[in-house]
N, C-alpha and C. Protein backbone atom coordinates (compact mmCIF):
# COMPACT_ATOMS: atom_id res chain seq x y z
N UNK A 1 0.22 27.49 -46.18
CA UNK A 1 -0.43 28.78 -46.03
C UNK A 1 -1.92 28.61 -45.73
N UNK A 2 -2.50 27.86 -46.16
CA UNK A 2 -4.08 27.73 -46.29
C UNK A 2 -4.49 26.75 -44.71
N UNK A 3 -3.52 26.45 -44.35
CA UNK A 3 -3.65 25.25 -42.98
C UNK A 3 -3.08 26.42 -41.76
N UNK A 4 -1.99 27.02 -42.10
CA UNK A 4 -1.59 28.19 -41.12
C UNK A 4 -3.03 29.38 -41.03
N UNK A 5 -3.70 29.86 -42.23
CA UNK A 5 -4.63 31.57 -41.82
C UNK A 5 -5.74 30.52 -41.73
N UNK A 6 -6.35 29.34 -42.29
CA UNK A 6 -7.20 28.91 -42.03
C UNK A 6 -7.24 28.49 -40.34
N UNK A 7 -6.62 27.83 -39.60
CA UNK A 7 -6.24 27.37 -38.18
C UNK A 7 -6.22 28.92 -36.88
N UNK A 8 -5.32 29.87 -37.74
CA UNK A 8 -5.68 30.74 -37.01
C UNK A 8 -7.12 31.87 -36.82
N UNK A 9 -7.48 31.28 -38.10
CA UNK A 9 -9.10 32.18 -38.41
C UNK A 9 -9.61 31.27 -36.98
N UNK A 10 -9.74 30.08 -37.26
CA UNK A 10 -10.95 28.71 -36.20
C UNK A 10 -10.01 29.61 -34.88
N UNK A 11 -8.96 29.50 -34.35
CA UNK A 11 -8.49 29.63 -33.15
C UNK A 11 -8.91 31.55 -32.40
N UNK A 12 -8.72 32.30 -33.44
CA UNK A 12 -9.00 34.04 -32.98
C UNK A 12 -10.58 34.13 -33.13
N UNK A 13 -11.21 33.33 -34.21
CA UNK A 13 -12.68 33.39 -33.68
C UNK A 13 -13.11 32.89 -32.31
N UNK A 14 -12.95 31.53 -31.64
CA UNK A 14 -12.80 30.91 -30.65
C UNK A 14 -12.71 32.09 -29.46
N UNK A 15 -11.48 32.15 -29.76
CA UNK A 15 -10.78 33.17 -28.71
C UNK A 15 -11.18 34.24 -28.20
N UNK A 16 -11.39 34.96 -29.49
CA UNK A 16 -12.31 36.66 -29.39
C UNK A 16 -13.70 36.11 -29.17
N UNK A 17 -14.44 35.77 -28.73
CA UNK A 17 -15.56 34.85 -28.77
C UNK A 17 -16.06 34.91 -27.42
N UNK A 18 -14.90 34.21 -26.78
CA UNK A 18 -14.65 33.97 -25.36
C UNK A 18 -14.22 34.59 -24.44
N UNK A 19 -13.26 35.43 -25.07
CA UNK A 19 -12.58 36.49 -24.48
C UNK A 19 -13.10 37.90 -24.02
N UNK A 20 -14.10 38.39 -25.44
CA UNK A 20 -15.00 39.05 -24.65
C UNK A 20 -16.29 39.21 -24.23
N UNK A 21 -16.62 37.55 -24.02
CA UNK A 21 -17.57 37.16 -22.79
C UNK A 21 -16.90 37.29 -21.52
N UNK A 22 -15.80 36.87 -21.36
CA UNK A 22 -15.41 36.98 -19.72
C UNK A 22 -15.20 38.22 -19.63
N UNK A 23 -14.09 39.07 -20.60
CA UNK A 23 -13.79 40.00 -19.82
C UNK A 23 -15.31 41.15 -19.53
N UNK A 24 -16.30 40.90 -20.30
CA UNK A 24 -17.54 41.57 -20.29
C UNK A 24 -18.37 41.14 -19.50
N UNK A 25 -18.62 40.29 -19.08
CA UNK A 25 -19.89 39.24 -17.89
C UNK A 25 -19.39 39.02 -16.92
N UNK A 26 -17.37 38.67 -16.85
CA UNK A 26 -16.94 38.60 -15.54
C UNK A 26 -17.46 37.34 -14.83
N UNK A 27 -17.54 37.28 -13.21
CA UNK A 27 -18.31 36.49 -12.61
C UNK A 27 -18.07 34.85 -13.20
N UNK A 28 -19.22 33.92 -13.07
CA UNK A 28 -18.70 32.77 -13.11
C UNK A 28 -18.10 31.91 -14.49
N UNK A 29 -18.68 32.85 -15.63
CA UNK A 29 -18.22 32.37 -16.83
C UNK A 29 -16.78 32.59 -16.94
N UNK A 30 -16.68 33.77 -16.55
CA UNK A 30 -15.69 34.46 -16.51
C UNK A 30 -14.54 33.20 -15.75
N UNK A 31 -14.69 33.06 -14.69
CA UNK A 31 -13.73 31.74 -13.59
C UNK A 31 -13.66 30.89 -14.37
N UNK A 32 -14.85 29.88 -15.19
CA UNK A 32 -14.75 28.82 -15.49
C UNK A 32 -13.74 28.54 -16.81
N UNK A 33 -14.05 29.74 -17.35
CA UNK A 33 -13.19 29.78 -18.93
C UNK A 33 -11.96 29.86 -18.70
N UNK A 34 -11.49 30.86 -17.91
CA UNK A 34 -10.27 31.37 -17.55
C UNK A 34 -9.13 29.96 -17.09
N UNK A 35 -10.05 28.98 -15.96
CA UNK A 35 -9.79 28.30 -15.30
C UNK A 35 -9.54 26.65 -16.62
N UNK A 36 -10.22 26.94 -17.78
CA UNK A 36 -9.82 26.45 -18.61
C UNK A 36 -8.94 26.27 -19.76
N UNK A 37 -8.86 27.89 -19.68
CA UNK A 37 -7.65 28.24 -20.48
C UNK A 37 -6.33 28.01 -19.61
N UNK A 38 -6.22 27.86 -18.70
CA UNK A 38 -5.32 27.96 -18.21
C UNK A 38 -4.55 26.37 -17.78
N UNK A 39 -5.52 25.26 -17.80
CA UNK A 39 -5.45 24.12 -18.08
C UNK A 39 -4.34 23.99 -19.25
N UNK A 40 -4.99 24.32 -20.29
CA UNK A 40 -4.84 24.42 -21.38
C UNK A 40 -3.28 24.68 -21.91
N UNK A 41 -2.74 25.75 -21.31
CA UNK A 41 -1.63 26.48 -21.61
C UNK A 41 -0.81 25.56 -20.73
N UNK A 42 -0.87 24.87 -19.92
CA UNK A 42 0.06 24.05 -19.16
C UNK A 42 0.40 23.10 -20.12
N UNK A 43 -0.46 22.21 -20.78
CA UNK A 43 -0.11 21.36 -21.87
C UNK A 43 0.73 21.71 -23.35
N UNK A 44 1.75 21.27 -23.25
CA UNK A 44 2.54 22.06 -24.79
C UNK A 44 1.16 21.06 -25.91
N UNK A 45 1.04 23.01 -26.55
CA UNK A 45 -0.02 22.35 -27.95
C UNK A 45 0.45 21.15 -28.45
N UNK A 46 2.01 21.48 -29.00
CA UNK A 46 2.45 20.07 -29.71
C UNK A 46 1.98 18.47 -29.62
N UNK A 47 1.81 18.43 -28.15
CA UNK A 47 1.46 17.25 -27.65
C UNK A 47 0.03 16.80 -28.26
N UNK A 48 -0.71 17.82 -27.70
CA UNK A 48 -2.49 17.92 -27.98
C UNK A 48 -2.24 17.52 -29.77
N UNK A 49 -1.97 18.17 -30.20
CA UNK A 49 -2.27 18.59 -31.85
C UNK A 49 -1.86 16.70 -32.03
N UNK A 50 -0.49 16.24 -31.69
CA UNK A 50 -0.07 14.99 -31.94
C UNK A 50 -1.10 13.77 -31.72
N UNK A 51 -1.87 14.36 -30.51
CA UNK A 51 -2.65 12.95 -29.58
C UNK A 51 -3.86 13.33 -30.72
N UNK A 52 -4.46 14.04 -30.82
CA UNK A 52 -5.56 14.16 -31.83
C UNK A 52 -5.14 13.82 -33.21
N UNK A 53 -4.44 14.42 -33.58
CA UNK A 53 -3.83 13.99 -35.65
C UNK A 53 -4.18 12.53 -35.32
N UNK A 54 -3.51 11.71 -34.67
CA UNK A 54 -3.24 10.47 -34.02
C UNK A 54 -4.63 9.66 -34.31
N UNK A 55 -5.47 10.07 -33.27
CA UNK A 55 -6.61 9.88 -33.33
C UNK A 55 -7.72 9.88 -34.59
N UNK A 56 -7.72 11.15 -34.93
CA UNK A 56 -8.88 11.28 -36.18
C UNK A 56 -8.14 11.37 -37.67
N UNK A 57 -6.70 11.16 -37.58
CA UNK A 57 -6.13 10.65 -38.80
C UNK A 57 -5.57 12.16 -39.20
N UNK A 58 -4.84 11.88 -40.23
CA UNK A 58 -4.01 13.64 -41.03
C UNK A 58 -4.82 13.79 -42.38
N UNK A 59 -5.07 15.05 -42.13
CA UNK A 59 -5.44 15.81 -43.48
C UNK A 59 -5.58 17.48 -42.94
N UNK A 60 -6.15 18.14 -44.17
CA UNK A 60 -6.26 19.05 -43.95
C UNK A 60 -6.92 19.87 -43.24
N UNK A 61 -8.41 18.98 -43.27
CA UNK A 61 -9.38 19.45 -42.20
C UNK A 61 -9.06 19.45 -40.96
N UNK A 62 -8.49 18.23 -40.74
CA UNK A 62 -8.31 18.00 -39.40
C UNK A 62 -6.88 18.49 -38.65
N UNK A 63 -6.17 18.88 -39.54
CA UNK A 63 -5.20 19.54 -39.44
C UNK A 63 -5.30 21.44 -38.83
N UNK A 64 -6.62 22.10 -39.55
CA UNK A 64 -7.09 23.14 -38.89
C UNK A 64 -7.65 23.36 -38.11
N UNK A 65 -8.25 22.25 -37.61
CA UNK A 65 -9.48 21.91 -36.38
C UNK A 65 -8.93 22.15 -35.03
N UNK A 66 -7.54 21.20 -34.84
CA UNK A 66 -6.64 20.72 -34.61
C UNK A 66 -6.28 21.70 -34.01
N UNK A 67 -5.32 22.52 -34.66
CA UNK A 67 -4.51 23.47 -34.21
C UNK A 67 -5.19 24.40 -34.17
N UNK A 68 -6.66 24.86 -34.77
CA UNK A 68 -7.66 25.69 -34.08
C UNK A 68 -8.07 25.77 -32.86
N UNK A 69 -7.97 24.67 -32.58
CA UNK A 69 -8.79 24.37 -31.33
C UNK A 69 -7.97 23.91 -30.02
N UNK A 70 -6.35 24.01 -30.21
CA UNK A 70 -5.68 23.84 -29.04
C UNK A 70 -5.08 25.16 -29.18
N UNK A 71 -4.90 26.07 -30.00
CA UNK A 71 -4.34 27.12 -29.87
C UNK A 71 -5.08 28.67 -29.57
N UNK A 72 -6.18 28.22 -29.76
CA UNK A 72 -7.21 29.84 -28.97
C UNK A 72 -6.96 30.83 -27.74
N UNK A 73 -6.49 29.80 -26.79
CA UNK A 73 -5.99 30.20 -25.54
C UNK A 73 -5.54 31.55 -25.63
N UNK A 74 -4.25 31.71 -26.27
CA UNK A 74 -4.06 33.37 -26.44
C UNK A 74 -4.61 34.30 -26.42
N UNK A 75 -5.61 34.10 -27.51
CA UNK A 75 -6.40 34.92 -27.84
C UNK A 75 -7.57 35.14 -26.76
N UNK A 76 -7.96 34.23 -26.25
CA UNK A 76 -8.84 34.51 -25.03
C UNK A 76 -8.23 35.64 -24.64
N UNK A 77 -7.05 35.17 -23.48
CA UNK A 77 -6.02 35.85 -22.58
C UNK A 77 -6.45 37.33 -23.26
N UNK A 78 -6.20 37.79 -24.40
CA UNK A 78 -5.75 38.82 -24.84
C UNK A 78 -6.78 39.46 -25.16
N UNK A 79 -8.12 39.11 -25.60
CA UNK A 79 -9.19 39.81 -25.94
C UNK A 79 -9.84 40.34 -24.39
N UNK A 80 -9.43 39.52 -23.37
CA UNK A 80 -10.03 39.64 -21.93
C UNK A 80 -9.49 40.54 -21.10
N UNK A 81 -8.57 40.73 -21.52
CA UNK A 81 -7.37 42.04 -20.78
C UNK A 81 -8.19 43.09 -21.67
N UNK A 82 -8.12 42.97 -22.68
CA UNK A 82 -8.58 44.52 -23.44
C UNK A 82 -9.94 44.98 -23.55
N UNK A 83 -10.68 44.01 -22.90
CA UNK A 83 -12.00 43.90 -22.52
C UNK A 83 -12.32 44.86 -21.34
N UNK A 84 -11.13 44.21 -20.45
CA UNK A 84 -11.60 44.50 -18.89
C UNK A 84 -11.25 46.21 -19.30
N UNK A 85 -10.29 46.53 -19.69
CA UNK A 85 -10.07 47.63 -19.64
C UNK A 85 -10.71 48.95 -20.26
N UNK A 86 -11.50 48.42 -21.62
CA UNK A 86 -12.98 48.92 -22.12
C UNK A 86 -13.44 48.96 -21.77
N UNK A 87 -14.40 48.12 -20.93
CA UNK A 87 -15.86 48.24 -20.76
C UNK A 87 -16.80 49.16 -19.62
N UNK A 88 -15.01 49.66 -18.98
CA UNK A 88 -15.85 51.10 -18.12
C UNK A 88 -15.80 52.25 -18.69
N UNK A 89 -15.24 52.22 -19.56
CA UNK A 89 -14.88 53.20 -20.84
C UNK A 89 -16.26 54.25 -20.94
N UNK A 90 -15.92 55.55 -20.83
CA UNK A 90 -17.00 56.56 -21.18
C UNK A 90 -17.88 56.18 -22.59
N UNK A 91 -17.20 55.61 -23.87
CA UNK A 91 -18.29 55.55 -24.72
C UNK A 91 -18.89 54.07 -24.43
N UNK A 92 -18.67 53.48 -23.58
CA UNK A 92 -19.68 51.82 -23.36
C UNK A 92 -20.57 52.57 -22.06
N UNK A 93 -19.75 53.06 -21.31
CA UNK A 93 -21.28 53.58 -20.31
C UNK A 93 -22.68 54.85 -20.64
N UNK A 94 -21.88 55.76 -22.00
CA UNK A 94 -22.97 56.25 -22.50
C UNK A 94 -23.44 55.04 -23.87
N UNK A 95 -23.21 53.87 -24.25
CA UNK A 95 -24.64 52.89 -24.89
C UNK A 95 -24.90 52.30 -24.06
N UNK A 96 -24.39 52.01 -22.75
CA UNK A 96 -25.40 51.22 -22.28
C UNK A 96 -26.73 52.23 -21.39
N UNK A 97 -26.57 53.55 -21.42
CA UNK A 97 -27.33 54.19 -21.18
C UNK A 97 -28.51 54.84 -21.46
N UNK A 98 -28.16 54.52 -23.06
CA UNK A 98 -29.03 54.52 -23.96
C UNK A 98 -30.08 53.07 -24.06
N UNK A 99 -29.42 52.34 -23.92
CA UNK A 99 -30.25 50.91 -23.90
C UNK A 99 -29.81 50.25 -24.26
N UNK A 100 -28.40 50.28 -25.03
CA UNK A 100 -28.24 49.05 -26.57
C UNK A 100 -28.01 48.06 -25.63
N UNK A 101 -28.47 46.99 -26.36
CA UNK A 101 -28.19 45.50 -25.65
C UNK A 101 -26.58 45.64 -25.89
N UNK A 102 -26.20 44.58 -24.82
CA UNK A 102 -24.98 43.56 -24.59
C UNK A 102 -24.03 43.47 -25.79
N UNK A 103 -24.59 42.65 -26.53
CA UNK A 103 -24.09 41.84 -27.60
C UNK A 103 -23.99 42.71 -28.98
N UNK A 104 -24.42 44.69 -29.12
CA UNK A 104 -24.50 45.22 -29.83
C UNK A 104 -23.23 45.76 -29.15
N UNK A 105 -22.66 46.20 -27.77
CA UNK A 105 -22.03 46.95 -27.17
C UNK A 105 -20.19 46.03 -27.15
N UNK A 106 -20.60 44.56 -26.85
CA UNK A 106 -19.93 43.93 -26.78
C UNK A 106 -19.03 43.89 -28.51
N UNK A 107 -19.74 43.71 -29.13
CA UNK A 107 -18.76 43.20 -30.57
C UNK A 107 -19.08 44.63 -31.02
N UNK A 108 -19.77 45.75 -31.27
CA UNK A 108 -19.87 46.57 -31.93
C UNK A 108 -19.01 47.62 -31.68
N UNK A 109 -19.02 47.90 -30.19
CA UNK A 109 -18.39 48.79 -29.09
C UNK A 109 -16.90 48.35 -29.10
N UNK A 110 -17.01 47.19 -28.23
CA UNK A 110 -15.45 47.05 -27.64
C UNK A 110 -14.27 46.26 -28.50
N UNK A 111 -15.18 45.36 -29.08
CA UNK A 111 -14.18 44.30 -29.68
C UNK A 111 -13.71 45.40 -30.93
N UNK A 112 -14.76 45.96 -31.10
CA UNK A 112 -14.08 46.65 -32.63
C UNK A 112 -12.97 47.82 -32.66
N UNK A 113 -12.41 47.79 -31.08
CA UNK A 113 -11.53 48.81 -30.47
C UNK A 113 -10.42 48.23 -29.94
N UNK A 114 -10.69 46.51 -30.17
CA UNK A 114 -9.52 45.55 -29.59
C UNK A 114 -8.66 45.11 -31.24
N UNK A 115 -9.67 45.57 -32.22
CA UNK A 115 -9.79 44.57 -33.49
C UNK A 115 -8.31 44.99 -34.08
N UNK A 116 -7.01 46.03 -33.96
CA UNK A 116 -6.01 46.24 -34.50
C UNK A 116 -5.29 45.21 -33.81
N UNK A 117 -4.85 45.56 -32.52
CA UNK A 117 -4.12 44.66 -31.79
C UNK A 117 -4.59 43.17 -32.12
N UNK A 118 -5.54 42.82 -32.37
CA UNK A 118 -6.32 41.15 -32.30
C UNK A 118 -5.84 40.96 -34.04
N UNK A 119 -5.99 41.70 -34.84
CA UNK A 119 -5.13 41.81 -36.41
C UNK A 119 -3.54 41.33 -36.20
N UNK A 120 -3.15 41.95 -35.45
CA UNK A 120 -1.62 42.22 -35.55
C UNK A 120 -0.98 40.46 -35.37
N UNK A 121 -1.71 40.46 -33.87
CA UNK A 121 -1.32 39.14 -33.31
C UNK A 121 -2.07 37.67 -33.99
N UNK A 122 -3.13 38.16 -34.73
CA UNK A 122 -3.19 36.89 -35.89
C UNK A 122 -2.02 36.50 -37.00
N UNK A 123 -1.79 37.82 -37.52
CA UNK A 123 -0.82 37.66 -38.63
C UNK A 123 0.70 37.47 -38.33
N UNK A 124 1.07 37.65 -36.45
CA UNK A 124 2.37 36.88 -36.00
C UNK A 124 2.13 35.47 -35.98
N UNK A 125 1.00 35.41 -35.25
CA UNK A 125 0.92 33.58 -35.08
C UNK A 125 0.50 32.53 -36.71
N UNK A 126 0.03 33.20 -37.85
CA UNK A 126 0.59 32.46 -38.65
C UNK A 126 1.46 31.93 -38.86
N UNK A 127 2.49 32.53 -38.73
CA UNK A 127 4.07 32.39 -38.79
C UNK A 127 3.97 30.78 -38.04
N UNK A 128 3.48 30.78 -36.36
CA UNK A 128 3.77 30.00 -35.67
C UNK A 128 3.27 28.51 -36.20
N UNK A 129 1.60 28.96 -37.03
CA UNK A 129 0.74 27.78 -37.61
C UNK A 129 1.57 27.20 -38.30
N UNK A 130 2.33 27.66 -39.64
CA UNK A 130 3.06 27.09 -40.06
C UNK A 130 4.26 26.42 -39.83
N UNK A 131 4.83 26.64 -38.78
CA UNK A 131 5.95 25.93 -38.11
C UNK A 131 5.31 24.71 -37.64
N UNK A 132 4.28 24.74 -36.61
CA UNK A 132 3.22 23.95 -36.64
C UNK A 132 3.43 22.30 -37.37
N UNK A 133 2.49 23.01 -38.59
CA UNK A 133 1.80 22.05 -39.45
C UNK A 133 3.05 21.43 -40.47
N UNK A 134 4.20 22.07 -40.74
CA UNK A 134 5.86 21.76 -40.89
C UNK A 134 6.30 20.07 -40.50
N UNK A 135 6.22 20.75 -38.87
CA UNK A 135 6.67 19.59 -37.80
C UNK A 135 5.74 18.40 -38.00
N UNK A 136 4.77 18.89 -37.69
CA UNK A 136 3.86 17.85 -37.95
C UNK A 136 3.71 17.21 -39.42
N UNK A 137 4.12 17.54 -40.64
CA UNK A 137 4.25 17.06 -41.67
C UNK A 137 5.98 16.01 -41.50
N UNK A 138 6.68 16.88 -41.22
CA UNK A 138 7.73 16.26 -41.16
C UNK A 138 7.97 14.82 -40.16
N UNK A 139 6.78 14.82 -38.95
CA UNK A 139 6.56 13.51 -38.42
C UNK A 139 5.80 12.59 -39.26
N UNK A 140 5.54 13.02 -40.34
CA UNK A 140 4.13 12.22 -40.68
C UNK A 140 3.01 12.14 -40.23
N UNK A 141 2.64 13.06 -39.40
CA UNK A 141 1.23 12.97 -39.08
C UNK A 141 0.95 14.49 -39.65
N UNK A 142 1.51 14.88 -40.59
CA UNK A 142 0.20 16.00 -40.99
C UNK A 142 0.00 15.80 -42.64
N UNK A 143 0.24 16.96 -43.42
CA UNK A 143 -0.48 16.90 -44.98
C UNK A 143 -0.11 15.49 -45.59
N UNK A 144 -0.69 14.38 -46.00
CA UNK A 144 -0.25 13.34 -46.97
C UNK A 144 -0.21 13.47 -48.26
N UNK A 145 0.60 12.69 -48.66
CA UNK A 145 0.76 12.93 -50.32
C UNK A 145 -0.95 12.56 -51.14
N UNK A 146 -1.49 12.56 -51.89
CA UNK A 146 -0.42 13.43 -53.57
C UNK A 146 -0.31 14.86 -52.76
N UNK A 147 -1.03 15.28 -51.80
CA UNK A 147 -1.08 16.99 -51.33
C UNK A 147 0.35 17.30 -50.98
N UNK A 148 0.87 18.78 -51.64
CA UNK A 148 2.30 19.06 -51.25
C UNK A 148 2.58 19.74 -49.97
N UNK A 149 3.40 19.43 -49.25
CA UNK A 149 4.16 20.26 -48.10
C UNK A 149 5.04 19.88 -47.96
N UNK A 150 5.45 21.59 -47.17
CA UNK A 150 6.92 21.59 -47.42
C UNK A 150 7.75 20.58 -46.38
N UNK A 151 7.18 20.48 -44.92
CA UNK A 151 7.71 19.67 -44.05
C UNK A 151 7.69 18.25 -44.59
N UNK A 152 6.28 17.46 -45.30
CA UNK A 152 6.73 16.37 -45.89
C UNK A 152 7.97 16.55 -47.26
N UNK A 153 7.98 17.43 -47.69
CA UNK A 153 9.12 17.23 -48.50
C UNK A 153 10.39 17.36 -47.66
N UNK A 154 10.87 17.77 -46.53
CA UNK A 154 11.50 18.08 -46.05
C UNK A 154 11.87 16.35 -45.49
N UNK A 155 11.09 15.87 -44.65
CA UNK A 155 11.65 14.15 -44.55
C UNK A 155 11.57 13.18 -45.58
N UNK A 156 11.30 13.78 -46.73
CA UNK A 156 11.66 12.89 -47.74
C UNK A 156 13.08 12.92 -48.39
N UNK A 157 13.42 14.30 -48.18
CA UNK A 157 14.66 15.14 -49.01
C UNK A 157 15.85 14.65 -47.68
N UNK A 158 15.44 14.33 -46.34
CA UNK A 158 16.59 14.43 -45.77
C UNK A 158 17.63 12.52 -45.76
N UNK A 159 16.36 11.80 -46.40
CA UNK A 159 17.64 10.77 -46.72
C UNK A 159 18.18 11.22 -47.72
N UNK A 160 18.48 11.80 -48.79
CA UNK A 160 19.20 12.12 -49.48
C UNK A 160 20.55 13.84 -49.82
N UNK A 161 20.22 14.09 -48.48
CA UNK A 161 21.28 14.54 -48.12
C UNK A 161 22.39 15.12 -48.52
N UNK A 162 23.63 13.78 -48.54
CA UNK A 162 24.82 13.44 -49.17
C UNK A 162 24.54 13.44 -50.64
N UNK A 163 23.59 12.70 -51.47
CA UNK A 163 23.74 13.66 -52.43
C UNK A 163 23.31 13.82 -53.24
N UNK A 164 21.74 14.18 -52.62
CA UNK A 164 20.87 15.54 -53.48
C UNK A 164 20.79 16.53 -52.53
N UNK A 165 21.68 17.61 -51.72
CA UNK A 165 20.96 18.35 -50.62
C UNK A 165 20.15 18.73 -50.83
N UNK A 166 19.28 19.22 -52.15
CA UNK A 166 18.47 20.45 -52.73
C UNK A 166 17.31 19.74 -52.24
N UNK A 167 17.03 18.80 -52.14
CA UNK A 167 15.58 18.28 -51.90
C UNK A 167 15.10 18.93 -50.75
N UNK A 168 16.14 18.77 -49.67
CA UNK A 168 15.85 19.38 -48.39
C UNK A 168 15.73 20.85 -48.09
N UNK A 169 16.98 20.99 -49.07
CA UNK A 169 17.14 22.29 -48.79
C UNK A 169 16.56 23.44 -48.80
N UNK A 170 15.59 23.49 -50.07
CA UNK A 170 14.80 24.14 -50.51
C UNK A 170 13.60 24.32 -50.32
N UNK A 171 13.26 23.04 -49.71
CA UNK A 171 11.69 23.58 -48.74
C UNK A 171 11.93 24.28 -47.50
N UNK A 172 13.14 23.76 -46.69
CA UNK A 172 13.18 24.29 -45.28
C UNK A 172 13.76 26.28 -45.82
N UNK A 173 14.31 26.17 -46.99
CA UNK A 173 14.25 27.85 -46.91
C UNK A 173 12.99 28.57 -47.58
N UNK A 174 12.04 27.94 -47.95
CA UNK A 174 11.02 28.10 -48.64
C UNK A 174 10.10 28.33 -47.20
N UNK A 175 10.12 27.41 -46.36
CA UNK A 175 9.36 27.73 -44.65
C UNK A 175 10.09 29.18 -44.50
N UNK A 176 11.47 28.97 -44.01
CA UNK A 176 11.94 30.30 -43.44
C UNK A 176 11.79 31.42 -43.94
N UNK A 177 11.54 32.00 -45.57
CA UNK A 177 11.60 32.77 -46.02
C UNK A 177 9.80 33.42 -45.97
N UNK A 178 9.27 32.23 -45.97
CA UNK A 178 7.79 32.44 -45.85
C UNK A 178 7.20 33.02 -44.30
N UNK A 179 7.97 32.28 -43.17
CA UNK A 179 7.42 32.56 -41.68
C UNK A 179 8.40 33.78 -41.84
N UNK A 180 9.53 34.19 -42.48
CA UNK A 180 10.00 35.34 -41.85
C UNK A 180 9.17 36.76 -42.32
N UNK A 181 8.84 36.31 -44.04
CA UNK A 181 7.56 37.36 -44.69
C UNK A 181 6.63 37.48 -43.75
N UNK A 182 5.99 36.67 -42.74
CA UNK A 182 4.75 36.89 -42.02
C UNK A 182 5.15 37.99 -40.83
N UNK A 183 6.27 37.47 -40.26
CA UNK A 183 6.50 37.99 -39.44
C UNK A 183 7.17 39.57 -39.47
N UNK A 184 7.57 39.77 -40.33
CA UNK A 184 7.82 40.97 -40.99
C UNK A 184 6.41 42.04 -41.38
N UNK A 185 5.78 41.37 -41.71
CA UNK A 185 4.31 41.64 -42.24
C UNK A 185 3.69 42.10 -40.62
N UNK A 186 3.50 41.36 -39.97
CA UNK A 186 3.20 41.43 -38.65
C UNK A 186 3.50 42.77 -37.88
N UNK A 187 4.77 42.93 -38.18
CA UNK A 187 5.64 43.97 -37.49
C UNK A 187 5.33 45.60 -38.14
N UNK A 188 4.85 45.13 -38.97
CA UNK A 188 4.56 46.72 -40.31
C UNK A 188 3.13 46.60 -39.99
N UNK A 189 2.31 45.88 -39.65
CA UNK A 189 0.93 46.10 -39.31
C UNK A 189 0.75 46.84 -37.91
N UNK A 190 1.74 46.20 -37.30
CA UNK A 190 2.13 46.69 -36.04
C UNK A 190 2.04 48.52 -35.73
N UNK A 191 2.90 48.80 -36.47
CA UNK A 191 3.69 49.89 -36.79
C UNK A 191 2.07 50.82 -37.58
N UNK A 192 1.12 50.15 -38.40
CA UNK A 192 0.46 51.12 -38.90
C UNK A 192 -0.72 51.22 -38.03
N UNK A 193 -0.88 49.83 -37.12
CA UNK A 193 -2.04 50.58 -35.81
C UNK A 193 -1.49 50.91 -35.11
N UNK A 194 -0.42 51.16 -34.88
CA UNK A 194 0.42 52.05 -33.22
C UNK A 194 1.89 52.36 -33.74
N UNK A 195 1.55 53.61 -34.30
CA UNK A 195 2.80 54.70 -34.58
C UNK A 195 3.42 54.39 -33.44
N UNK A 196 3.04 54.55 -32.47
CA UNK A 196 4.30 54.93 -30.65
C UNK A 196 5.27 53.54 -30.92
N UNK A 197 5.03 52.39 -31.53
CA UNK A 197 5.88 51.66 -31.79
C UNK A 197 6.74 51.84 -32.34
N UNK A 198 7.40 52.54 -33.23
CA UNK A 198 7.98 52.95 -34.15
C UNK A 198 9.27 53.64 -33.20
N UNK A 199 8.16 54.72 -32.36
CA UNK A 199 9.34 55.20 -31.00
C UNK A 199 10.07 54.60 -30.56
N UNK A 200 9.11 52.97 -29.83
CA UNK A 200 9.98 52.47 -29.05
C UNK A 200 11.26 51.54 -28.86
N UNK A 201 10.93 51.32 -30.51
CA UNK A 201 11.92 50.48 -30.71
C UNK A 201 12.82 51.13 -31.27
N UNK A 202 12.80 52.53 -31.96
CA UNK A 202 14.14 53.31 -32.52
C UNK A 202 15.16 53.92 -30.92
């Protein structure tokens, strides 16, 4: 839990960060980022997260850094769409008419009008962090002992199998029951910034 909201805090700050610099400045920042994110998304994270753990060793820090920092991409994408579509917006062209700087209009104005949707989709992709940092425990390259996780308990429990199943068993429903709470959670957050959801799926 603390490697999943911690990873996605580093990755939606990143993201929202970036996201509405381009979709707000446009022009060449705008190309270059885009043109990097998009790099980016061609590479499965898994790989990245593996070649780095690899590199600067497993723990926890580096475990949020990690998956902070290969997984932002989204969030760019998504703060930049909802950007573009703000910022001609009647209440951003009466502050900038008034004078307010940029960076009062930018996070004060727009982002704080992106900030339900940018909520919602943090508290799905926990779900994902933890699947994540799981796998990666369960290779051995993520949490080390004495520290508990459930994926390292999970390849410890699976030589024994035949006959202790419970070792195994009970962390991998301890993940599922936990990513399915998030994602459930997700879906009701959903539902309380955008009633019309509620429509569309009944």
């Amino acid at each position: 839990m603390i490697v999943g909201i911690c990873a996605v805090a580093v990755a939606g700050a990143i993201g929202a960060l970036l996201g509405v610099i381009c979709g707000y400045y446009g022009g060449i920042a705008d190309h270059i980022i885009m043109r990097i994110v998009e790099a980016l998304i061609a590479l499965p994270n898994i790989l990245l997260m593996l070649v780095f753990v690899s590199v600067f060793g497993p723990s926890v820090l580096t475990l949020i850094l990690v998956m902070g920092g290969t997984t932002w991409t989204g969030y760019t994408r998504l703060i930049r769409g909802e950007v573009l579509s703000l910022r001609e917006r009647d209440f951003v062209r009466a502050a900038r008419s008034i004078g307010t700087k940029d960076r009062v209009i930018m996070f004060r104005h727009i982002l704080a009008n992106v900030f339900s949707t940018f909520i919602v989709v943090c508290t799905m992709n926990v779900a994902g962090a933890i699947l994540s940092e799981a796998s990666l425990s369960f290779l051995g390259l993520g949490i080390q002992p004495p520290t508990i996780s459930w994926g390292y308990m999970l390849n410890e429990g699976r030589t024994y199998l035949a006959t202790s199943w419970w070792l195994a068993t009970f962390p991998g429903l301890a993940i599922t029951m936990t990513v399915l709470g998030i994602i459930f959670l997700g879906d009701w957050l959903r539902d309380v910034f955008d009633p019309r959801s509620q429509g569309r799926r009944s």
